[in-house]
N, C-alpha and C. Protein backbone atom coordinates (compact mmCIF):
# COMPACT_ATOMS: atom_id res chain seq x y z
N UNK A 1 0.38 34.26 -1.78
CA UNK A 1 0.81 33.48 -0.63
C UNK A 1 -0.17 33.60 0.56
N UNK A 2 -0.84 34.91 0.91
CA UNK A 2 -1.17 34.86 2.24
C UNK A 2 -2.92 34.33 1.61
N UNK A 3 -3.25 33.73 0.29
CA UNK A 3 -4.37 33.21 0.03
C UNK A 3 -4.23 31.47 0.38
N UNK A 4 -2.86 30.93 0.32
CA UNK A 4 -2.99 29.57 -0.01
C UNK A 4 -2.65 29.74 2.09
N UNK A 5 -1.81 30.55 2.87
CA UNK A 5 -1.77 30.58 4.31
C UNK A 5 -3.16 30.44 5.12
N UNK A 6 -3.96 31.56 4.33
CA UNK A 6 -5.33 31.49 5.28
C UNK A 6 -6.56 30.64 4.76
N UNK A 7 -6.29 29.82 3.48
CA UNK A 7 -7.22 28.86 3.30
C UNK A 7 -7.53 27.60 4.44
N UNK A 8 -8.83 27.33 4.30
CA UNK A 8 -9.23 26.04 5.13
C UNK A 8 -8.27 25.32 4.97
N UNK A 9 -8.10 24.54 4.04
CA UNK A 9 -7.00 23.70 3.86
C UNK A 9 -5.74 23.96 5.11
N UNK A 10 -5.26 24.58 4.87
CA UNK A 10 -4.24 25.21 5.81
C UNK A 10 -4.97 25.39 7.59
N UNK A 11 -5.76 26.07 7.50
CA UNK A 11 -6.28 26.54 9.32
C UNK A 11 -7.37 25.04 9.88
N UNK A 12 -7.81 24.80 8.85
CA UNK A 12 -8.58 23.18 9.36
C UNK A 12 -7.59 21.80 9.17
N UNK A 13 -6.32 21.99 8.88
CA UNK A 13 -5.74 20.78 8.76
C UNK A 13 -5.71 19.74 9.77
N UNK A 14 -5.76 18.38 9.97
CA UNK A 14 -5.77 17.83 11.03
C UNK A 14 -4.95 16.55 10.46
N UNK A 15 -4.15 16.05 11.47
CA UNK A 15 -3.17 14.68 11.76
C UNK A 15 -4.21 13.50 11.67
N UNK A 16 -4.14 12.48 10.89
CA UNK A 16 -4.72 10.68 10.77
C UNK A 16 -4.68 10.65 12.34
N UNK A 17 -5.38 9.52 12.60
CA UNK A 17 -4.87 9.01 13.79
C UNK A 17 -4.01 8.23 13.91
N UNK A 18 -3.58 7.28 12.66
CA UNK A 18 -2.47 6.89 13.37
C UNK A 18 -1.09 7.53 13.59
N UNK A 19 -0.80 9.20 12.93
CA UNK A 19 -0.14 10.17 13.39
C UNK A 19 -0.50 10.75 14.82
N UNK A 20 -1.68 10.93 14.98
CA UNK A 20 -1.38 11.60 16.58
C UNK A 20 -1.56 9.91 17.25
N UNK A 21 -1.75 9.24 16.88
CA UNK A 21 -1.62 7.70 18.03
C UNK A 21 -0.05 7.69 18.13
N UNK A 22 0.99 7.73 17.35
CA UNK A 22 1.98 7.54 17.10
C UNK A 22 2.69 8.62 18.44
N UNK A 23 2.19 9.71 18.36
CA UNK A 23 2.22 11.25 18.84
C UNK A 23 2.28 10.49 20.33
N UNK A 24 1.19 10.36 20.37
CA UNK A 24 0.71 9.83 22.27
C UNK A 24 1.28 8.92 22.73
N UNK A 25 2.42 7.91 22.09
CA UNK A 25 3.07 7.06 22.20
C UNK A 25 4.14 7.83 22.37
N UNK A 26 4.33 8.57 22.10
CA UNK A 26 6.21 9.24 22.42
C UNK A 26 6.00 10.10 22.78
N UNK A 27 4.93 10.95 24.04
CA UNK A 27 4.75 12.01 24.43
C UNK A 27 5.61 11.86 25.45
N UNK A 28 6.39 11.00 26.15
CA UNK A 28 7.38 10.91 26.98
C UNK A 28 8.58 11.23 27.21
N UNK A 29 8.52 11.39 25.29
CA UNK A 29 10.03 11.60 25.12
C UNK A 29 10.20 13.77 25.43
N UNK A 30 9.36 14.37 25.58
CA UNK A 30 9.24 15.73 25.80
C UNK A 30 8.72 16.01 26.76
N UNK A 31 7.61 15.43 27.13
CA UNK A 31 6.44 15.86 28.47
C UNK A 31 6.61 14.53 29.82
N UNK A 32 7.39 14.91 30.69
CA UNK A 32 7.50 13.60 31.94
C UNK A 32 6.11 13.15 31.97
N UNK A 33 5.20 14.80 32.93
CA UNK A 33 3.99 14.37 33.26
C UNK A 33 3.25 15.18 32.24
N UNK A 34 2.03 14.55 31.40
CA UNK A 34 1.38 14.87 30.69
C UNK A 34 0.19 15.64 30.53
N UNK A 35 -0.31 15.55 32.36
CA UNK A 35 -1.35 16.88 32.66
C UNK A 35 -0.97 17.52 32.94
N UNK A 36 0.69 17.84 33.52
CA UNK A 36 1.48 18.72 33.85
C UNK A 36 2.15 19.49 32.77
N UNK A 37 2.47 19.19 31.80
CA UNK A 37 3.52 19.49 31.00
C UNK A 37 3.11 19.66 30.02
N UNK A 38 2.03 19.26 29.64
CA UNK A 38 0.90 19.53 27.78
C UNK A 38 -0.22 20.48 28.06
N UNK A 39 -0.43 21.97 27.18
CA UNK A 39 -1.79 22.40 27.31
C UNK A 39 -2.89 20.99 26.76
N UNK A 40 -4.00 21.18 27.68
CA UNK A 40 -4.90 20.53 26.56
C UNK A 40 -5.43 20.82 25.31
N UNK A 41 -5.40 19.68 24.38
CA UNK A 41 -6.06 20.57 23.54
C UNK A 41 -7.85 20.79 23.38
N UNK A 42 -7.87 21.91 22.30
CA UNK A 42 -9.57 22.09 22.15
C UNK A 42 -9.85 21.76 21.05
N UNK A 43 -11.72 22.13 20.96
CA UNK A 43 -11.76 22.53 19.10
C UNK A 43 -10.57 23.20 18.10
N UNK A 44 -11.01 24.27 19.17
CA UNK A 44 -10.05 25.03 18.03
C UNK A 44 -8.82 25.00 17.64
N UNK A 45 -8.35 24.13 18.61
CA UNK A 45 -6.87 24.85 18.61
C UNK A 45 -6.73 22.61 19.64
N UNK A 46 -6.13 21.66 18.12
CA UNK A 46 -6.53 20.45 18.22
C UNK A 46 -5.05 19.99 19.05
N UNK A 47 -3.93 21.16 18.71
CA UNK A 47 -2.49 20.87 18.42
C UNK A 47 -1.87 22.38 19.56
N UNK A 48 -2.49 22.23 20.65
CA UNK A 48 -1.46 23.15 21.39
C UNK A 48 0.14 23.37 21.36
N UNK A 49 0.64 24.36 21.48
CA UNK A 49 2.27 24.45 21.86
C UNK A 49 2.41 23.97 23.04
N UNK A 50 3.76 23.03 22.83
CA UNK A 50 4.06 22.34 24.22
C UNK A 50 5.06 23.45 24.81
N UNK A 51 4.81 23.71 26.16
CA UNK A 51 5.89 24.85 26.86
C UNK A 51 7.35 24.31 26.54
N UNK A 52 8.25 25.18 26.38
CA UNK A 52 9.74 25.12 26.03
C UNK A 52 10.15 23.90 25.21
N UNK A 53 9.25 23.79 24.21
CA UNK A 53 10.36 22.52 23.34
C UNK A 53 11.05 23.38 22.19
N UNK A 54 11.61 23.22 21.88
CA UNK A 54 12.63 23.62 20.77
C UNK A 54 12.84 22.52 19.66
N UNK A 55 11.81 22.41 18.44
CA UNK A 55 12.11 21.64 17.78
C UNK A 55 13.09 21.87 16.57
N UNK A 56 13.92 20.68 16.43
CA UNK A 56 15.08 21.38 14.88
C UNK A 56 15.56 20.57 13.71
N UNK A 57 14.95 21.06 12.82
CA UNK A 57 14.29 20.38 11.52
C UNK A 57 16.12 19.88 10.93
N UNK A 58 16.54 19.02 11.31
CA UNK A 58 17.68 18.73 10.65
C UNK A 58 18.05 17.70 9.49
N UNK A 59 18.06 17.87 8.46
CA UNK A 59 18.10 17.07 7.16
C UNK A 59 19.51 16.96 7.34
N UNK A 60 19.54 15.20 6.85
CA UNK A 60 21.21 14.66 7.02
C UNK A 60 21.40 13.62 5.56
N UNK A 61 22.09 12.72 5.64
CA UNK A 61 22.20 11.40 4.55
C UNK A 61 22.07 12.50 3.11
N UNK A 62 21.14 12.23 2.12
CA UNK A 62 21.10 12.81 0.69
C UNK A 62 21.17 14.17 0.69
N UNK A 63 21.13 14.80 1.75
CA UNK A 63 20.84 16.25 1.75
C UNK A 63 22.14 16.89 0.98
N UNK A 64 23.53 16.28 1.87
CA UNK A 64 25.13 16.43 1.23
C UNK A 64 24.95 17.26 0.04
N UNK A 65 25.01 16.37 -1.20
CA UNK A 65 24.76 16.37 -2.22
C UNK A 65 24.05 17.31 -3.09
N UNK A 66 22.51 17.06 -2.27
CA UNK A 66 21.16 18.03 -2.48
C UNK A 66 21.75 18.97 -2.49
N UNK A 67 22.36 19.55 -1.55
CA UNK A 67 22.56 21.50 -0.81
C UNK A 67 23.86 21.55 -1.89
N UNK A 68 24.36 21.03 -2.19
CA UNK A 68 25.31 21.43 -3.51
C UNK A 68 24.51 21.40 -4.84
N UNK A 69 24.00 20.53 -5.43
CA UNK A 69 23.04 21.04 -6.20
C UNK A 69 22.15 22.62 -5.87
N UNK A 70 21.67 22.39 -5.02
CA UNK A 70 20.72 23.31 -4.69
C UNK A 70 21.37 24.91 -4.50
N UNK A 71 22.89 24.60 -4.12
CA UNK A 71 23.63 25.87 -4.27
C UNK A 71 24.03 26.25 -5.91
N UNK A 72 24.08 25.22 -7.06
CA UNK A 72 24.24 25.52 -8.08
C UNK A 72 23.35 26.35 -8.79
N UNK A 73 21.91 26.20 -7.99
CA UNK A 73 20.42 26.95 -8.75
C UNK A 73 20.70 28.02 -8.24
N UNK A 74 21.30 28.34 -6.94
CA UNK A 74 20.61 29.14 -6.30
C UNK A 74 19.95 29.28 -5.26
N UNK A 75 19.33 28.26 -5.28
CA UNK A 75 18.01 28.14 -4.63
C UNK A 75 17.66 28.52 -3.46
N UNK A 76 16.33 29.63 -3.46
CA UNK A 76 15.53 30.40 -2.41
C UNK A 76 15.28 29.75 -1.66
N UNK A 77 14.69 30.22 0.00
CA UNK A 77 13.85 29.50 0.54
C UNK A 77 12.59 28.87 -0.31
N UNK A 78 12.17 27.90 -0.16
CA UNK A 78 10.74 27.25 -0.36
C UNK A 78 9.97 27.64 0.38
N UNK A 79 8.36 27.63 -0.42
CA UNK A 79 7.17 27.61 0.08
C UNK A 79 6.92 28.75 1.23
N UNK A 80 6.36 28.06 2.09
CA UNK A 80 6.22 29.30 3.17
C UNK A 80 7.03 29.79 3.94
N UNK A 81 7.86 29.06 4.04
CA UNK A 81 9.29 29.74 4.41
C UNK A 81 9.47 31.05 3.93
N UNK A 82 8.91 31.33 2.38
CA UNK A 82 8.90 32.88 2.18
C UNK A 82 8.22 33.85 2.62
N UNK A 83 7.46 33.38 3.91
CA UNK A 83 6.13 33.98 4.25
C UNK A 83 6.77 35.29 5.05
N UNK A 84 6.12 36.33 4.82
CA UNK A 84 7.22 37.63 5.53
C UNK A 84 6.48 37.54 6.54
N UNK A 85 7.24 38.27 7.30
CA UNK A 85 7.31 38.29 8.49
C UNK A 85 7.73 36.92 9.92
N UNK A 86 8.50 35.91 9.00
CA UNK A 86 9.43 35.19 9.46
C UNK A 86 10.46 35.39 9.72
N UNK A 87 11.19 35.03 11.11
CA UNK A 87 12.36 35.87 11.77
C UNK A 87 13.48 35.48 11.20
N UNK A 88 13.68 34.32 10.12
CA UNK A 88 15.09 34.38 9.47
C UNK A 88 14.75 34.55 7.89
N UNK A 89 15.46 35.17 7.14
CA UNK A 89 15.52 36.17 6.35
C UNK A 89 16.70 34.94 5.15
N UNK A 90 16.28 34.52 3.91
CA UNK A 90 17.54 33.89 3.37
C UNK A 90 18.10 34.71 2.15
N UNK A 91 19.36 35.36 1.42
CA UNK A 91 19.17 36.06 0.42
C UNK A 91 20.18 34.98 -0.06
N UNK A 92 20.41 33.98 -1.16
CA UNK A 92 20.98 33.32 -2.08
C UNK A 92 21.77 33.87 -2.74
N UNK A 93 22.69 33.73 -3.25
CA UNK A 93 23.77 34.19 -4.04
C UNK A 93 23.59 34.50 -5.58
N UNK A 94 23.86 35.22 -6.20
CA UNK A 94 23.27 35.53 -7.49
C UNK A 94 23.87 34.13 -8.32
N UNK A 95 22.72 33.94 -8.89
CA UNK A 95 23.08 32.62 -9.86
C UNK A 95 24.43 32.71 -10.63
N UNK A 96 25.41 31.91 -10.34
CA UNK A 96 26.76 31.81 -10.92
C UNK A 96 27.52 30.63 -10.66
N UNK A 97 26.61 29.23 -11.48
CA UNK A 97 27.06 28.39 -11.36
C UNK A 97 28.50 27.73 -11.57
N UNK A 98 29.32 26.82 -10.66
CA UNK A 98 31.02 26.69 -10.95
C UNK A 98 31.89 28.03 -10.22
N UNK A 99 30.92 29.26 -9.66
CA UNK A 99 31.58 30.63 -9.49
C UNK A 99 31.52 31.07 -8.19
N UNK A 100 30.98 30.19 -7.43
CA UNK A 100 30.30 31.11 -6.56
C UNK A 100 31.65 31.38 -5.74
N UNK A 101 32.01 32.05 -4.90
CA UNK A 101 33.39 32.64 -3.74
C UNK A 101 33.13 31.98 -2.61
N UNK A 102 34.03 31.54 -1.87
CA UNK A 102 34.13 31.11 -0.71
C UNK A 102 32.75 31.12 0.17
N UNK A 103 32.47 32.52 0.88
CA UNK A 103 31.79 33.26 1.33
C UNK A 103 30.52 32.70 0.61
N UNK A 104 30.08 32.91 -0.32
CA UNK A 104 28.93 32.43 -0.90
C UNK A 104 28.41 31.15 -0.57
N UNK A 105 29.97 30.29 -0.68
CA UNK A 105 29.01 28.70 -0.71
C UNK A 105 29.01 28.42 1.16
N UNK A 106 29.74 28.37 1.44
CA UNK A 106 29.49 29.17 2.97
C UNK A 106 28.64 29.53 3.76
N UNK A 107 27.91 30.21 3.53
CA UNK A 107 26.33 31.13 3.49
C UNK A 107 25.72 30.00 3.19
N UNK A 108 25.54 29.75 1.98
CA UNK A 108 24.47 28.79 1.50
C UNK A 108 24.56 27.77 2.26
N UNK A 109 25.52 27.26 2.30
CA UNK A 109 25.85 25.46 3.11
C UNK A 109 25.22 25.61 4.79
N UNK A 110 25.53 27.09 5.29
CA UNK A 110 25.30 27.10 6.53
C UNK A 110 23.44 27.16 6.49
N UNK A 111 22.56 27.31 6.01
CA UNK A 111 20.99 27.67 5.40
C UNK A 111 21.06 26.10 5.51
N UNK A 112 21.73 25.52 4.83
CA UNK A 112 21.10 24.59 3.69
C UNK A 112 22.13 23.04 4.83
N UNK A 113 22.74 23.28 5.19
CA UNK A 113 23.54 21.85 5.72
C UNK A 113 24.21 22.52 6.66
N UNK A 114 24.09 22.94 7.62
CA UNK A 114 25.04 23.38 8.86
C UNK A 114 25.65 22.07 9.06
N UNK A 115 26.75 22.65 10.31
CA UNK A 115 27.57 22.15 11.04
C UNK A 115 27.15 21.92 12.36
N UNK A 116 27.67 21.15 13.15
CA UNK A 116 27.18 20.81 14.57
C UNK A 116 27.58 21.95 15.36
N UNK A 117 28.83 22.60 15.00
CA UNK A 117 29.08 23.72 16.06
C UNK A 117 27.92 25.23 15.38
N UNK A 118 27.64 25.43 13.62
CA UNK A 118 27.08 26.26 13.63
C UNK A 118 25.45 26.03 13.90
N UNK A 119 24.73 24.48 14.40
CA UNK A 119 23.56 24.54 14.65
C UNK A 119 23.38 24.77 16.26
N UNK A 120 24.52 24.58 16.95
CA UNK A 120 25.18 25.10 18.67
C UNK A 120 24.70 26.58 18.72
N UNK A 121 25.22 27.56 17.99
CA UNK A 121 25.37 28.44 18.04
C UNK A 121 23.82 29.20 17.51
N UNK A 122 23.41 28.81 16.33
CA UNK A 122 22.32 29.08 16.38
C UNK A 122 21.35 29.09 17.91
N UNK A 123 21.35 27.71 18.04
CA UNK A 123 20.18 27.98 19.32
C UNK A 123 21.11 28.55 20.70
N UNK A 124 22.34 29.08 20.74
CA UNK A 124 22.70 29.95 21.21
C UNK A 124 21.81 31.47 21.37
N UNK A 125 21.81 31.74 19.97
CA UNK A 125 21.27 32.77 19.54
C UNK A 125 20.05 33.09 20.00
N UNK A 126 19.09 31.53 19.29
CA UNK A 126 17.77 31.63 20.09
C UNK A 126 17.44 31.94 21.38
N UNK A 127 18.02 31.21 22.22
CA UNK A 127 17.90 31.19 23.82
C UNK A 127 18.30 32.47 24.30
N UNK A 128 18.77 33.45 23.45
CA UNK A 128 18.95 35.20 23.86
C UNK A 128 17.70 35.72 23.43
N UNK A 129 16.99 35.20 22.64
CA UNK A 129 15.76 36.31 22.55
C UNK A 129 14.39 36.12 23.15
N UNK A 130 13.54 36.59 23.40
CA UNK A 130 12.29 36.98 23.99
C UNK A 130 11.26 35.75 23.91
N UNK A 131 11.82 34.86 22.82
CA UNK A 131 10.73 33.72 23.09
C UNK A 131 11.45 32.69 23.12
N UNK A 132 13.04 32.58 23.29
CA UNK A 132 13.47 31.35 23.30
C UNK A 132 13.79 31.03 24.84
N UNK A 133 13.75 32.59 25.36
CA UNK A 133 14.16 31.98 27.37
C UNK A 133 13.77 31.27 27.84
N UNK A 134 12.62 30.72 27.57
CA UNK A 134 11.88 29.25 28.45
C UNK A 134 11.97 28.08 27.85
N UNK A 135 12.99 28.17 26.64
CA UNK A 135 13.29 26.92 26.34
C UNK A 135 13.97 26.00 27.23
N UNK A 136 13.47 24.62 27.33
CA UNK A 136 14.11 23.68 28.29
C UNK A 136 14.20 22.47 27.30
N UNK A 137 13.39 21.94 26.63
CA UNK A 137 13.57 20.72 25.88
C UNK A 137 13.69 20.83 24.17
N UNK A 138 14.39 19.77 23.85
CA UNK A 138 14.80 19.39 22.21
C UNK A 138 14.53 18.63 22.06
N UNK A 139 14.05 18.82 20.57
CA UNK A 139 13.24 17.98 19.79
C UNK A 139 14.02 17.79 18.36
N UNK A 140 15.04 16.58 17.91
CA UNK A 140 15.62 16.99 16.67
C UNK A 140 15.14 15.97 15.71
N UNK A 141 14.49 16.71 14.56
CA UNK A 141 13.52 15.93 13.66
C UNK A 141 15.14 15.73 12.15
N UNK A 142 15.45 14.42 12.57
CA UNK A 142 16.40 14.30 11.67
C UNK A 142 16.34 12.54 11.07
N UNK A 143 17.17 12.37 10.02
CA UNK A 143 17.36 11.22 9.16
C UNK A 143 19.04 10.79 9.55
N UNK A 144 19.37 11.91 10.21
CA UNK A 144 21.14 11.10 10.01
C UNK A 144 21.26 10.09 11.02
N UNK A 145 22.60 9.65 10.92
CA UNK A 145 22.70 8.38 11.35
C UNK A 145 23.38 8.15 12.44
N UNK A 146 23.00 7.44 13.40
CA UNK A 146 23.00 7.24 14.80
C UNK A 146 23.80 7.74 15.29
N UNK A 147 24.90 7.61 15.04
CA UNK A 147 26.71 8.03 15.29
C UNK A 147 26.80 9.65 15.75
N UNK A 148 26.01 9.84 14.19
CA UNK A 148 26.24 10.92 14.29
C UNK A 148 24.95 12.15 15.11
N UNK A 149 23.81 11.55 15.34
CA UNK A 149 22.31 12.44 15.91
C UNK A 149 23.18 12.17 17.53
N UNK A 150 24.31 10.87 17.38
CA UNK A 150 24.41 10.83 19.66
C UNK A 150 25.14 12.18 19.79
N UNK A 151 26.32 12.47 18.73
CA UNK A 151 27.20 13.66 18.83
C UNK A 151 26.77 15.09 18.52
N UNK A 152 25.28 15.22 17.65
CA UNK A 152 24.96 16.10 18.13
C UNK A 152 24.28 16.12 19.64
N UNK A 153 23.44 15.45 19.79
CA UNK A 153 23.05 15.18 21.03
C UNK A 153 24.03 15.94 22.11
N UNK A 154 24.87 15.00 22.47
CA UNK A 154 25.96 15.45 23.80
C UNK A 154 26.20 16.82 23.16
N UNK A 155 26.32 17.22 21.74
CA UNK A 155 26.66 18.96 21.77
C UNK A 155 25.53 19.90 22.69
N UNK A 156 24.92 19.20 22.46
CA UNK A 156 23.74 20.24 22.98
C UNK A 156 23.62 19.87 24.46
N UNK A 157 23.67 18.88 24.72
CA UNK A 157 24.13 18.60 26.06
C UNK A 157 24.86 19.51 27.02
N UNK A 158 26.32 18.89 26.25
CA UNK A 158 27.02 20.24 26.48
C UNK A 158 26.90 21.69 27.34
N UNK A 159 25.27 21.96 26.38
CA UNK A 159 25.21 23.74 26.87
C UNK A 159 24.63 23.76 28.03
N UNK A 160 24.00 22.93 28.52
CA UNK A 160 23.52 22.99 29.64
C UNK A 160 22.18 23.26 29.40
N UNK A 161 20.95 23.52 30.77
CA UNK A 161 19.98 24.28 30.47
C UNK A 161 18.47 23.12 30.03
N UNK A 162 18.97 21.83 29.63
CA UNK A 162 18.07 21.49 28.98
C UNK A 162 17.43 20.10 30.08
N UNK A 163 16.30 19.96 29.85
CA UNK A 163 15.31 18.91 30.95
C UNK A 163 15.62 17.25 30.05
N UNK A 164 15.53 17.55 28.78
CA UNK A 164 15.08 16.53 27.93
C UNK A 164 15.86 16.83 26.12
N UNK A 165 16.54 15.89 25.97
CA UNK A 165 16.77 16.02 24.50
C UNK A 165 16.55 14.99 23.62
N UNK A 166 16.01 14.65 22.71
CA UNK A 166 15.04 13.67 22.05
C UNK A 166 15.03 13.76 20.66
N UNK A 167 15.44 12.80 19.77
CA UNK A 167 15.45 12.74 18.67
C UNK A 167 14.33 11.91 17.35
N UNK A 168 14.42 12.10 16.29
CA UNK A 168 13.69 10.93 15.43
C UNK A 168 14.02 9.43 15.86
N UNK A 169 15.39 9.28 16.10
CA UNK A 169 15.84 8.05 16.10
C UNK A 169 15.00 7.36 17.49
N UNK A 170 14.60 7.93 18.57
CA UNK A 170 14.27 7.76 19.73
C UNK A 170 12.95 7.59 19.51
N UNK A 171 12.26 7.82 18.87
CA UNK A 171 10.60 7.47 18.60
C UNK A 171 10.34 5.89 18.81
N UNK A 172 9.33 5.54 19.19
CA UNK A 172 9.19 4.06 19.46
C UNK A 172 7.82 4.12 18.15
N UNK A 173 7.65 3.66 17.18
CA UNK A 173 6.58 3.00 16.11
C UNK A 173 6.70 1.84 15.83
N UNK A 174 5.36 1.45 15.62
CA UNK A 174 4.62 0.15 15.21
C UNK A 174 4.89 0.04 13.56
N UNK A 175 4.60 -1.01 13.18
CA UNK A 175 5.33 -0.93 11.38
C UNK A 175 4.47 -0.13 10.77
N UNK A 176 3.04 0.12 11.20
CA UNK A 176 2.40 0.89 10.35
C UNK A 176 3.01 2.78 10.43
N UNK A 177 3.18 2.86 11.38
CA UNK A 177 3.77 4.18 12.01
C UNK A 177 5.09 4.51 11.32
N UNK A 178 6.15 3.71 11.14
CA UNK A 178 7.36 3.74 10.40
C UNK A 178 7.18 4.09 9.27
N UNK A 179 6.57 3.96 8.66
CA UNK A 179 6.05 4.20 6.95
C UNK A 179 5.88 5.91 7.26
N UNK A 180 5.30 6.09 8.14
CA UNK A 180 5.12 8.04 7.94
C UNK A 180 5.86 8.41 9.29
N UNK A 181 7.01 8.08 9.37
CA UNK A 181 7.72 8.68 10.76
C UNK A 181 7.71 10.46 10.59
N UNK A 182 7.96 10.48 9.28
CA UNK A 182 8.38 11.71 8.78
C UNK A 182 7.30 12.74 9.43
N UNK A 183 5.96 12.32 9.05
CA UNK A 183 4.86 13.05 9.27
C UNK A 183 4.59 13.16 10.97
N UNK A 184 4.82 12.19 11.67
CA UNK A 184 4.97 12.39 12.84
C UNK A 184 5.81 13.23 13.36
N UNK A 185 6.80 13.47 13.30
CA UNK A 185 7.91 14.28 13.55
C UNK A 185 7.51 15.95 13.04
N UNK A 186 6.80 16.13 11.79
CA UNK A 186 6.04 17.51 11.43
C UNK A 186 5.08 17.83 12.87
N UNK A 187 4.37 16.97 13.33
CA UNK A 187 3.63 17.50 14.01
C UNK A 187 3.85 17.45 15.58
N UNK A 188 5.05 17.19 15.93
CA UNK A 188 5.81 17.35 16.95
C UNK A 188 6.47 18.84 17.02
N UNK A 189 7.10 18.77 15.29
CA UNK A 189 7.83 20.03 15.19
C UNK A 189 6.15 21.33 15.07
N UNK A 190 5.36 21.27 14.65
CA UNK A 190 3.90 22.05 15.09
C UNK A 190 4.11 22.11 15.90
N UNK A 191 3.73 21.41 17.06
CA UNK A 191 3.62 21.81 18.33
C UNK A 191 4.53 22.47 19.03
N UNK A 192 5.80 22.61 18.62
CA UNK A 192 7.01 23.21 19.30
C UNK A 192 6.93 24.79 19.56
N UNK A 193 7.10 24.80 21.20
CA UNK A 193 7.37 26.67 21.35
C UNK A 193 7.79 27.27 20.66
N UNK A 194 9.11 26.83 19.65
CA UNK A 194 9.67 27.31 18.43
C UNK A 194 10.25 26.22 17.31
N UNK A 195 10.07 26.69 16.66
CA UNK A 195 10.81 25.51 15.28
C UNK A 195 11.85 26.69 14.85
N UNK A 196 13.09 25.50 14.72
CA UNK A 196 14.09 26.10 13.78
C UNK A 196 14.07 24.67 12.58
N UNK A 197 13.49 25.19 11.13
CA UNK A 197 13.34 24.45 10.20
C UNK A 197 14.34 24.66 9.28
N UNK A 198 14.37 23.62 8.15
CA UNK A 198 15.57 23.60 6.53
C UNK A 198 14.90 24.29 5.44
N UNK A 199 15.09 25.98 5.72
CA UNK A 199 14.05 27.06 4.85
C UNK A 199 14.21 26.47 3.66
N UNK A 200 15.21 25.44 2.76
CA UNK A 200 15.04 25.43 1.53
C UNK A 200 14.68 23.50 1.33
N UNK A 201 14.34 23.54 2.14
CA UNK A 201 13.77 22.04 2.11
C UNK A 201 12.17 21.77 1.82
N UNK A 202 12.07 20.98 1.42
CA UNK A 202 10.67 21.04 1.07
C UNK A 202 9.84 20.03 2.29
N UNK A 203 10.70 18.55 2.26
CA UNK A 203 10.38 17.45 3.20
C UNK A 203 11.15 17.27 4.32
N UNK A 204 10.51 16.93 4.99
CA UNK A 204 11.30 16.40 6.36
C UNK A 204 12.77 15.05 5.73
């Protein structure tokens, strides 16, 4: 793992342009003022962290389904998500398909498909520790459907605290841009002071 982490591939990766064009088109929806509110970027470093965004990788629509399958395997975090020294930790239930106990599918569903009050509470959690205090803005990289991204929305609302809350649905793209919204939204969630991602998800 820490061979395929520190390959070029990985530390030289860079966004198309019409992903960061897409990017610079909805920098509004996080940053008011943009020399104010964005490090610049450099060589090295193409994709600065934007101060206090909080991006949150929320899979909705097929996922349902998916995370029940996916509780039937088992199934670990994916990919680098297993990378240690990542601050959430997933242990899966011992394979016992048709068996699993309350508690088990529970666990899993909450990993794998939270609830609006248990994704509340999560960034509850966050905003108590050492790098989430300067969170001010949200960023929710999701597929569900309108109804339902406004009601999380006002949840988070709700807590107070926040400058800006901003979703997938809120992106403004051109038809060529729509075709990879997905990928746009990855590199929004990059740039974020923190990402809370779907450890057993593979795609946005």
């Amino acid at each position: 793992m820490p061979i395929i982490y520190n390959s070029p591939i990985i530390r030289l990766f860079r966004w198309s342009s019409l992903i960061e064009r897409a990017f610079e088109t909805n920098i509004k929806l996080f940053a008011r003022n943009k020399s104010r509110d964005l490090l610049p970027p450099t060589t090295s470093d193409p994709y600065p962290v934007i101060p206090g965004l909080l991006a949150l990788h929320v899979r909705r629509g097929d996922f349902d389904w998916h995370c029940t399958n996916l509780l039937y395997w088992a199934s670990e975090f994916a990919g680098l998500c297993q990378l240690p020294g990542l601050p959430d930790v997933f242990t899966p239930p011992v394979r016992n398909p048709g068996n699993y106990t309350q508690q088990e599918t529970d666990d899993f569903m909450r990993a794998c498909y939270p609830s609006v009050e248990q994704m509340i509470d999560k960034v509850k959690e966050i905003r108590q520790t050492e790098q989430g205090k300067g969170l001010n803005k949200i960023f929710i990289m999701t597929n569900g459907e309108r109804g339902w991204v406004r009601d999380l929305r006002d949840a988070f609302s709700a807590m107070g605290g926040w400058k800006s809350i901003a979703t997938s649905r809120d992106m403004e793209l051109n038809i060529e841009q729509k075709y990879v919204a997905s990928a746009v939204d990855m590199l929004i969630g990059q740039r974020a002071d923190v990402f809370v991602g779907n450890g057993v998800c593979l795609f946005i």
